[in-house]
N, C-alpha and C. Protein backbone atom coordinates (compact mmCIF):
# COMPACT_ATOMS: atom_id res chain seq x y z
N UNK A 1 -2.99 -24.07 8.76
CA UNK A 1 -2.02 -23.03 8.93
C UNK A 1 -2.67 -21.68 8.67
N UNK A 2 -2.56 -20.58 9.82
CA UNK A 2 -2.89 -19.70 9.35
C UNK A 2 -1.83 -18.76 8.57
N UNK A 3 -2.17 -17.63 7.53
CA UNK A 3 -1.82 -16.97 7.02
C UNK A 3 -1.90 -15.46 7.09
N UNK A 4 -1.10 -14.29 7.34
CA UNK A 4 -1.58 -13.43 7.53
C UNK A 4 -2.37 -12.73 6.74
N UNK A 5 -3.43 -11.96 6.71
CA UNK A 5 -3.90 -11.39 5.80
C UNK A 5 -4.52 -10.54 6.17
N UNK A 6 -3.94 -9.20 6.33
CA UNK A 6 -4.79 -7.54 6.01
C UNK A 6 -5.67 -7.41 5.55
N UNK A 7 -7.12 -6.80 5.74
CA UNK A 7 -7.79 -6.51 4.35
C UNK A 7 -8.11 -5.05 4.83
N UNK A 8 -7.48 -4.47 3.62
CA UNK A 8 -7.65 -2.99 3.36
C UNK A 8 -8.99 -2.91 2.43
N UNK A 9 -10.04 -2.11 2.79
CA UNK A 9 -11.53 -1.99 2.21
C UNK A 9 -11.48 -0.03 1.88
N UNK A 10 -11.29 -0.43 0.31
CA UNK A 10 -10.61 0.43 -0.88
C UNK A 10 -11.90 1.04 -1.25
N UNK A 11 -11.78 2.11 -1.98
CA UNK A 11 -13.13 2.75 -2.90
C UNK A 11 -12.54 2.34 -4.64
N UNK A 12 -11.37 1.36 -4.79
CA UNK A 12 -11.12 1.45 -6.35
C UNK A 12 -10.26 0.66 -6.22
N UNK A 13 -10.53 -0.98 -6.36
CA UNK A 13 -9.79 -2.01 -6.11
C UNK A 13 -8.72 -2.21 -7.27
N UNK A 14 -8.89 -1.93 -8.52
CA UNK A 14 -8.21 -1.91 -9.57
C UNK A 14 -6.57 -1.01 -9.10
N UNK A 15 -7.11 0.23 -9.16
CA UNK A 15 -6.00 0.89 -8.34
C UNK A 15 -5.01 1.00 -7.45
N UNK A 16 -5.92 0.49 -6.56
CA UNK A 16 -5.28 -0.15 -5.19
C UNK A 16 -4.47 -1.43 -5.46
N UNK A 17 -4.96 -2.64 -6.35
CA UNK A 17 -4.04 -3.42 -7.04
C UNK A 17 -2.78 -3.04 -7.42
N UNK A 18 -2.79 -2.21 -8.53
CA UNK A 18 -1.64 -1.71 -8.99
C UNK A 18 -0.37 -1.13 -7.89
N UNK A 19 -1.33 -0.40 -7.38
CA UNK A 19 -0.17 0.36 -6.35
C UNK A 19 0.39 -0.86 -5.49
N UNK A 20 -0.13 -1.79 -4.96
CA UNK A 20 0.32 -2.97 -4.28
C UNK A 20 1.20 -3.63 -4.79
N UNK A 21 0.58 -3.71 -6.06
CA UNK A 21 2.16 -4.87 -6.90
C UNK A 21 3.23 -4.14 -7.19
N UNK A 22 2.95 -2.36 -7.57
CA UNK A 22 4.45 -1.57 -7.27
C UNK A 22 5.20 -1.72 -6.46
N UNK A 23 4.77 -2.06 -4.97
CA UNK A 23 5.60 -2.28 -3.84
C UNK A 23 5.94 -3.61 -4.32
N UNK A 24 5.68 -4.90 -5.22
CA UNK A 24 6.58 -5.82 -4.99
C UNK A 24 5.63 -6.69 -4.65
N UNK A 25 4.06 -6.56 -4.35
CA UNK A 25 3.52 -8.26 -3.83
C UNK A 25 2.65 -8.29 -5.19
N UNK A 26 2.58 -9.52 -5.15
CA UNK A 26 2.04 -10.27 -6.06
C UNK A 26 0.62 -10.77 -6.33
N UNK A 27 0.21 -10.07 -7.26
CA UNK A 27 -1.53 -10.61 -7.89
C UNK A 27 -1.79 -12.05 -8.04
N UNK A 28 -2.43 -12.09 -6.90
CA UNK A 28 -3.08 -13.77 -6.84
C UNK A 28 -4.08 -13.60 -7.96
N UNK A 29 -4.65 -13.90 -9.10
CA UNK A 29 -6.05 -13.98 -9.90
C UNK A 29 -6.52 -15.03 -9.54
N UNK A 30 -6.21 -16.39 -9.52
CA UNK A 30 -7.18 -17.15 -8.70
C UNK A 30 -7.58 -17.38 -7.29
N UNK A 31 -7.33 -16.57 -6.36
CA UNK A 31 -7.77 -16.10 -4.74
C UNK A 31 -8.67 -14.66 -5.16
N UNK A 32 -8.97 -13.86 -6.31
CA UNK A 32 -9.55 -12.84 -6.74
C UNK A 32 -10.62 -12.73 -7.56
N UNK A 33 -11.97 -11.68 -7.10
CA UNK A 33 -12.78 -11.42 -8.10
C UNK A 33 -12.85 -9.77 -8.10
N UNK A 34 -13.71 -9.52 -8.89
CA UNK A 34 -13.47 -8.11 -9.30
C UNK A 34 -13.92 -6.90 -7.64
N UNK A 35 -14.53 -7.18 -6.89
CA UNK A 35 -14.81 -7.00 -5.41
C UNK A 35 -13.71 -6.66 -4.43
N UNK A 36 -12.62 -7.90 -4.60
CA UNK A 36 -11.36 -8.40 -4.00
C UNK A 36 -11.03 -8.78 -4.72
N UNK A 37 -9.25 -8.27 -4.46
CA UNK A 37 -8.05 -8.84 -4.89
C UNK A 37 -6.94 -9.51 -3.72
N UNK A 38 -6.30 -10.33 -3.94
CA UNK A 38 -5.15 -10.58 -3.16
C UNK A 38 -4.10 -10.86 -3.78
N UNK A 39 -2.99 -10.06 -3.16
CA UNK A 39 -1.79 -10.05 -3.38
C UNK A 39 -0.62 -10.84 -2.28
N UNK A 40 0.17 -11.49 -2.98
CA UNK A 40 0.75 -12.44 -1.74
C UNK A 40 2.46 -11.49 -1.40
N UNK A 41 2.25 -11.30 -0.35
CA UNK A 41 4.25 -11.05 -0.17
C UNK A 41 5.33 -12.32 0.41
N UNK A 42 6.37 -11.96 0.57
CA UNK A 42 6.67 -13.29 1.55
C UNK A 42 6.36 -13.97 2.52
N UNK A 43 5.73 -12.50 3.40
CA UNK A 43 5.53 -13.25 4.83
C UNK A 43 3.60 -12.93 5.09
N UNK A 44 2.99 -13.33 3.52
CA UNK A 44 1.74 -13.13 4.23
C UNK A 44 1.29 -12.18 3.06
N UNK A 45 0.22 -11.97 3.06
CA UNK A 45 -0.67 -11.40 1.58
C UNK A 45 -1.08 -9.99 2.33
N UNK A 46 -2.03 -9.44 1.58
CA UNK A 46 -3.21 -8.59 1.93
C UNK A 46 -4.34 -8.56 1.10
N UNK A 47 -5.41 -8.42 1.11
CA UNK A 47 -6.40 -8.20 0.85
C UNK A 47 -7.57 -6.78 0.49
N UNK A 48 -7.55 -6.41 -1.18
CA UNK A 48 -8.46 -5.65 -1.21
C UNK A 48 -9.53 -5.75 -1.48
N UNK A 49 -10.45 -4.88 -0.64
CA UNK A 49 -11.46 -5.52 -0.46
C UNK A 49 -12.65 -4.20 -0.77
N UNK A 50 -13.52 -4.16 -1.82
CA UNK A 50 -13.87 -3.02 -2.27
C UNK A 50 -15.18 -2.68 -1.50
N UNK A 51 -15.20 -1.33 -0.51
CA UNK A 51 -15.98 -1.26 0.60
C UNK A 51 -17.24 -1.51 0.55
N UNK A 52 -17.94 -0.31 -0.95
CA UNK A 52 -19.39 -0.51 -1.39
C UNK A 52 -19.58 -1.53 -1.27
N UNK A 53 -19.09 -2.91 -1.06
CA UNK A 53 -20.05 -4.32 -0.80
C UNK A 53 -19.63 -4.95 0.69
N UNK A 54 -18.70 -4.03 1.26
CA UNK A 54 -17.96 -4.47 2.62
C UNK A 54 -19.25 -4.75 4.11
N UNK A 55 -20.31 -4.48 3.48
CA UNK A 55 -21.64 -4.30 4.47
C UNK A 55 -20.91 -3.53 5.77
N UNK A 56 -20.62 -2.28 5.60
CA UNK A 56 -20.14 -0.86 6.46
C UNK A 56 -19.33 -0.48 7.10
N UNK A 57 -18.04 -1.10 6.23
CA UNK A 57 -16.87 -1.23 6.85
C UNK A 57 -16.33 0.04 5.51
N UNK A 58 -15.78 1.32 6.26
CA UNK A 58 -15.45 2.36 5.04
C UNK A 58 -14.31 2.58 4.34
N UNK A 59 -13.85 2.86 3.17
CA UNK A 59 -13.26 2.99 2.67
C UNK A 59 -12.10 3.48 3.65
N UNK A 60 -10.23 3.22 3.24
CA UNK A 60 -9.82 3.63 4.22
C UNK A 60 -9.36 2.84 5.21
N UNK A 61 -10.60 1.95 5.80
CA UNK A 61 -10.08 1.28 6.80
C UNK A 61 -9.18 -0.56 6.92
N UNK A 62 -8.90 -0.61 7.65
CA UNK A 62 -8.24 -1.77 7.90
C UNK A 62 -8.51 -2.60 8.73
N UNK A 63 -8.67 -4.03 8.40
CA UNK A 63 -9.28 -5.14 9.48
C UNK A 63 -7.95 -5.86 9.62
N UNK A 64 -7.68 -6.15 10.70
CA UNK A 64 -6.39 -7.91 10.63
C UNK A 64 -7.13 -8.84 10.70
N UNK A 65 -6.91 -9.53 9.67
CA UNK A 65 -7.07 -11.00 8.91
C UNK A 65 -5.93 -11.81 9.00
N UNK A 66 -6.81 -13.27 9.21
CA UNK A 66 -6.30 -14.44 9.09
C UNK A 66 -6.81 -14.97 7.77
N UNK A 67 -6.10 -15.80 6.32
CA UNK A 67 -6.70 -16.78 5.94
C UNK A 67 -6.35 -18.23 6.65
N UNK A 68 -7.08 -18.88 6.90
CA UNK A 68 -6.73 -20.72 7.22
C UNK A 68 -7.26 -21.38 6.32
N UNK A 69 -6.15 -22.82 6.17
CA UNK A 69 -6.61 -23.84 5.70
C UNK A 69 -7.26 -24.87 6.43
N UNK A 70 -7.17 -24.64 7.90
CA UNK A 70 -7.81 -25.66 8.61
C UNK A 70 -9.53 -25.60 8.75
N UNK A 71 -10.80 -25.70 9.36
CA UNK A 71 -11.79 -25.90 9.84
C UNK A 71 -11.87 -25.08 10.66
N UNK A 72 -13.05 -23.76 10.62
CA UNK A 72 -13.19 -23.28 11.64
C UNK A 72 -13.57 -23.61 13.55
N UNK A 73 -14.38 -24.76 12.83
CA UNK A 73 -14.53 -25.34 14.18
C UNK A 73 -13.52 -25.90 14.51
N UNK A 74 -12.02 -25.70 14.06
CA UNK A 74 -11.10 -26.37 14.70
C UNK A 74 -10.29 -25.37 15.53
N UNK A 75 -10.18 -24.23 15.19
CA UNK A 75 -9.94 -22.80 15.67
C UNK A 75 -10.85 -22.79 16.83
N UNK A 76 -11.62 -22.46 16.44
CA UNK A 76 -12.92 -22.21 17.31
C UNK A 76 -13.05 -22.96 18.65
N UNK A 77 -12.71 -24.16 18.75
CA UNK A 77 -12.30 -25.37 19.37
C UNK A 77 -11.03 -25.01 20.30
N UNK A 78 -10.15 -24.30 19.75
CA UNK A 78 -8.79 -23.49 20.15
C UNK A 78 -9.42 -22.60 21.34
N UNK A 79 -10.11 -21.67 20.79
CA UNK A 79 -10.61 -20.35 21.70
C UNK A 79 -11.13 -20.52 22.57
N UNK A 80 -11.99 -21.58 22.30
CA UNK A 80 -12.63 -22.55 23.31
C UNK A 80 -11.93 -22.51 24.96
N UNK A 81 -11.02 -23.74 24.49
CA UNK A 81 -10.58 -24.14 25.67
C UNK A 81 -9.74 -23.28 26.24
N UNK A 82 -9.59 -21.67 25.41
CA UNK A 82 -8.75 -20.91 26.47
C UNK A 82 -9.46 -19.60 27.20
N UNK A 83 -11.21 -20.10 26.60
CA UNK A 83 -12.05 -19.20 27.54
C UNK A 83 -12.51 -18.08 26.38
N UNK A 84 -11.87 -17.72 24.82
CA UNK A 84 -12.58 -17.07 24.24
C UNK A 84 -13.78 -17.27 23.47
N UNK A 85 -14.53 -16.34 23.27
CA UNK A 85 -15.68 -15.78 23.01
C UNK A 85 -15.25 -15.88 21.71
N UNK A 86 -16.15 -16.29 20.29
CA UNK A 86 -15.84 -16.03 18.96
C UNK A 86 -17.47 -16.15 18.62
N UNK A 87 -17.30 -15.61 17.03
CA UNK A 87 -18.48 -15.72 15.87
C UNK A 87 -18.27 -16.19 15.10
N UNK A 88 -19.13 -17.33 13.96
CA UNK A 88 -18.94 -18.07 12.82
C UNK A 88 -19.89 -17.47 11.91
N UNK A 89 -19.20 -16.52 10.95
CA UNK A 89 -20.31 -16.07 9.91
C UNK A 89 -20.29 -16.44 8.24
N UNK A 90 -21.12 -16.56 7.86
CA UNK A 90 -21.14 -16.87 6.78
C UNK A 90 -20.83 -15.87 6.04
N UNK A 91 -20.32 -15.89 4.91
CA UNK A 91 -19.63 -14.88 3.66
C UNK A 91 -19.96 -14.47 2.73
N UNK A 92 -20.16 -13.92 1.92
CA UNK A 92 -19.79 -13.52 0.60
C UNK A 92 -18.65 -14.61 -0.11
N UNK A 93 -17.32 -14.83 0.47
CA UNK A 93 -16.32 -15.37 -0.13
C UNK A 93 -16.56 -17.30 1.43
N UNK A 94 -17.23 -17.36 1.93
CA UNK A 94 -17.42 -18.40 2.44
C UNK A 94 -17.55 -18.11 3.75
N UNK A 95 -17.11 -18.36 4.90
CA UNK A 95 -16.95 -18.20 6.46
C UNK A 95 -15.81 -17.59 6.68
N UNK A 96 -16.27 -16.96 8.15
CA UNK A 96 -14.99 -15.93 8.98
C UNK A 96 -15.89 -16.44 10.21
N UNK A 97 -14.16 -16.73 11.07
CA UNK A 97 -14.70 -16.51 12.75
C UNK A 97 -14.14 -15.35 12.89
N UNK A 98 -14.68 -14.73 14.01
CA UNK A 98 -14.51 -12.93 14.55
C UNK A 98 -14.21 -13.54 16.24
N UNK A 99 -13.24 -12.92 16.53
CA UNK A 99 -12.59 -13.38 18.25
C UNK A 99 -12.26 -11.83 18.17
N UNK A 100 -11.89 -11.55 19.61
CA UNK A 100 -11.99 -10.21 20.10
C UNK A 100 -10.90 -10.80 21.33
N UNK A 101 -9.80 -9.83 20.40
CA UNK A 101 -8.46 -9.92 21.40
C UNK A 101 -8.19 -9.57 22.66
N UNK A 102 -7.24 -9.53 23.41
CA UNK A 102 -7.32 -8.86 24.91
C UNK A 102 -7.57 -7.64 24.98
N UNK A 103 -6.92 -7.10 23.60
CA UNK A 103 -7.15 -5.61 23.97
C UNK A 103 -8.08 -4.97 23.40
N UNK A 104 -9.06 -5.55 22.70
CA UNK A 104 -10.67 -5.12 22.12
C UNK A 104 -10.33 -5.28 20.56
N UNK A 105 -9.40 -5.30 20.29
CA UNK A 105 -9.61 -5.78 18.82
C UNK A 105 -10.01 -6.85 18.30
N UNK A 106 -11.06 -6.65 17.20
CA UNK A 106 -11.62 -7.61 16.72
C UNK A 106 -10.91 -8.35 15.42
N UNK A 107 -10.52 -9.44 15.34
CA UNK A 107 -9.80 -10.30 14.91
C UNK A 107 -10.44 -11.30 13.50
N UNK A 108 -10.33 -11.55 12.22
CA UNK A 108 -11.10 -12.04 11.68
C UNK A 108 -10.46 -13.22 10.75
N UNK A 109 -11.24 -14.38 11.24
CA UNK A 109 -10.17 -15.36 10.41
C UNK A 109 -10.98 -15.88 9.32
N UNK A 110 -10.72 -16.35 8.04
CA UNK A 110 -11.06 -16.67 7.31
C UNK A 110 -11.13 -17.81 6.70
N UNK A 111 -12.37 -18.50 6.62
CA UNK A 111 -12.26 -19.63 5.42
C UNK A 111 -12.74 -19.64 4.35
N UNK A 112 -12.18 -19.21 2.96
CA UNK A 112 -11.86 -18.92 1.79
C UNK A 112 -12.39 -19.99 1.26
N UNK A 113 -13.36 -19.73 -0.04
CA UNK A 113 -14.17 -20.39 -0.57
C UNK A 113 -14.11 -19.49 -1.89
N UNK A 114 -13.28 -19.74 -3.13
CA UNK A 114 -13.56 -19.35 -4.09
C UNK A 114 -15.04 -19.27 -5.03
N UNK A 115 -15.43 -20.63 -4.86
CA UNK A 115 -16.54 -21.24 -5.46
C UNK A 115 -17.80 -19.98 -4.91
N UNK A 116 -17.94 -19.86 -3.81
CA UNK A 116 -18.63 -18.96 -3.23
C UNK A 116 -18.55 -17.70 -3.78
N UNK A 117 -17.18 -17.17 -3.04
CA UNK A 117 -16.77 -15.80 -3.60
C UNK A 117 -17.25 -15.44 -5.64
N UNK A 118 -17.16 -16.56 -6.31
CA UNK A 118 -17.31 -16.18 -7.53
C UNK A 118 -19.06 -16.03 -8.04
N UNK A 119 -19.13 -17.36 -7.32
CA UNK A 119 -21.23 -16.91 -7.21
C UNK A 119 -21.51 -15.92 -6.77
N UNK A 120 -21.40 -15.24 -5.69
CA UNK A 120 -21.53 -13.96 -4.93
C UNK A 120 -21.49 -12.72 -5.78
N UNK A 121 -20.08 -12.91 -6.86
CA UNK A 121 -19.72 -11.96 -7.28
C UNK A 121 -20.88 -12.11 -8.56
N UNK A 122 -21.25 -12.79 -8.95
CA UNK A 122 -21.95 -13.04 -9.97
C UNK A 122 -23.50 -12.61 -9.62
N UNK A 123 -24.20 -12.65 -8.57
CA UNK A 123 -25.60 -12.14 -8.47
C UNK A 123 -25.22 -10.65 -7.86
N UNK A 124 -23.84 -10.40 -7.42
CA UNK A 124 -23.65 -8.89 -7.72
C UNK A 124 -23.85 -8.22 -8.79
N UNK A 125 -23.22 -8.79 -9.58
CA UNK A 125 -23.42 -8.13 -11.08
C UNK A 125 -24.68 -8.05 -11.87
N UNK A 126 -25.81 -9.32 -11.70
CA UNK A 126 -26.53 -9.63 -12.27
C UNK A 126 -27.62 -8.44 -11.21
N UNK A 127 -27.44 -8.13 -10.17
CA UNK A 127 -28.72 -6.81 -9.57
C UNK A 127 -27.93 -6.13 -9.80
N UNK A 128 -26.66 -5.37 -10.57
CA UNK A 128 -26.31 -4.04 -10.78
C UNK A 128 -27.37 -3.75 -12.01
N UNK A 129 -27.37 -4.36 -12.92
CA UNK A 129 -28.57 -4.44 -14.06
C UNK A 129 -29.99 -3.83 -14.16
N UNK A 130 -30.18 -3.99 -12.78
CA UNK A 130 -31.61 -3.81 -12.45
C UNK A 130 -31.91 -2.23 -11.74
């Protein structure tokens, strides 16, 4: 099932937290590391996502996101047979396929890997040191 998910790529994820749960959605801490946060609403979360590690995506901006629980190659498999073009990349927080909609937007779905995301975040921290 996919899930909707925004990711807004913030200069001050802490902040940007707060102001999010003022409106009413809710701090996931275990879908979160200090990088990213997610907040869930009824119909679908969003995602902050703190740019300095976004590899050049700027503060400000906004991607549409999918999270899934299914297999990318099962998506992928989808696009397939209706003639689209996609990418399988590896993550920081695990894999994203990238499809490119009819109308040039680039589309990013996600498979969410905490385990990842928290290692990641962890040899972040460990070369801020240096």
């Amino acid at each position: 099932m996919l899930t909707v998910l925004p990711i807004r790529y913030v200069s001050d994820v802490q902040a940007c937290r707060e102001f999010y749960a003022g409106l009413g959605l809710e701090f996931d801490a275990d879908a979160s590391v200090n990088v990213w946060a997610q907040l869930s609403a009824g119909a679908g979360a969003v995602g902050l996502h703190d740019f300095s590690v976004s590899k050049g995506r700027p503060a400000g901006s906004v991607e549409l996101g999918f999270a899934t629980d299914e297999k990318l190659e099962v998506i992928a498999s989808r696009l397939r047979e209706q003639g689209y073009d996609y990418e399988i990349f590896g993550e920081d927080f695990g894999r994203s396929l990238r499809v490119v909609d009819p109308d040039g937007v680039t589309i990013q779905i996600q498979e969410i890997d905490m385990d990842v995301a928290r290692a990641s975040e962890s040899a972040l921290a460990s070369t801020e040191g240096e």
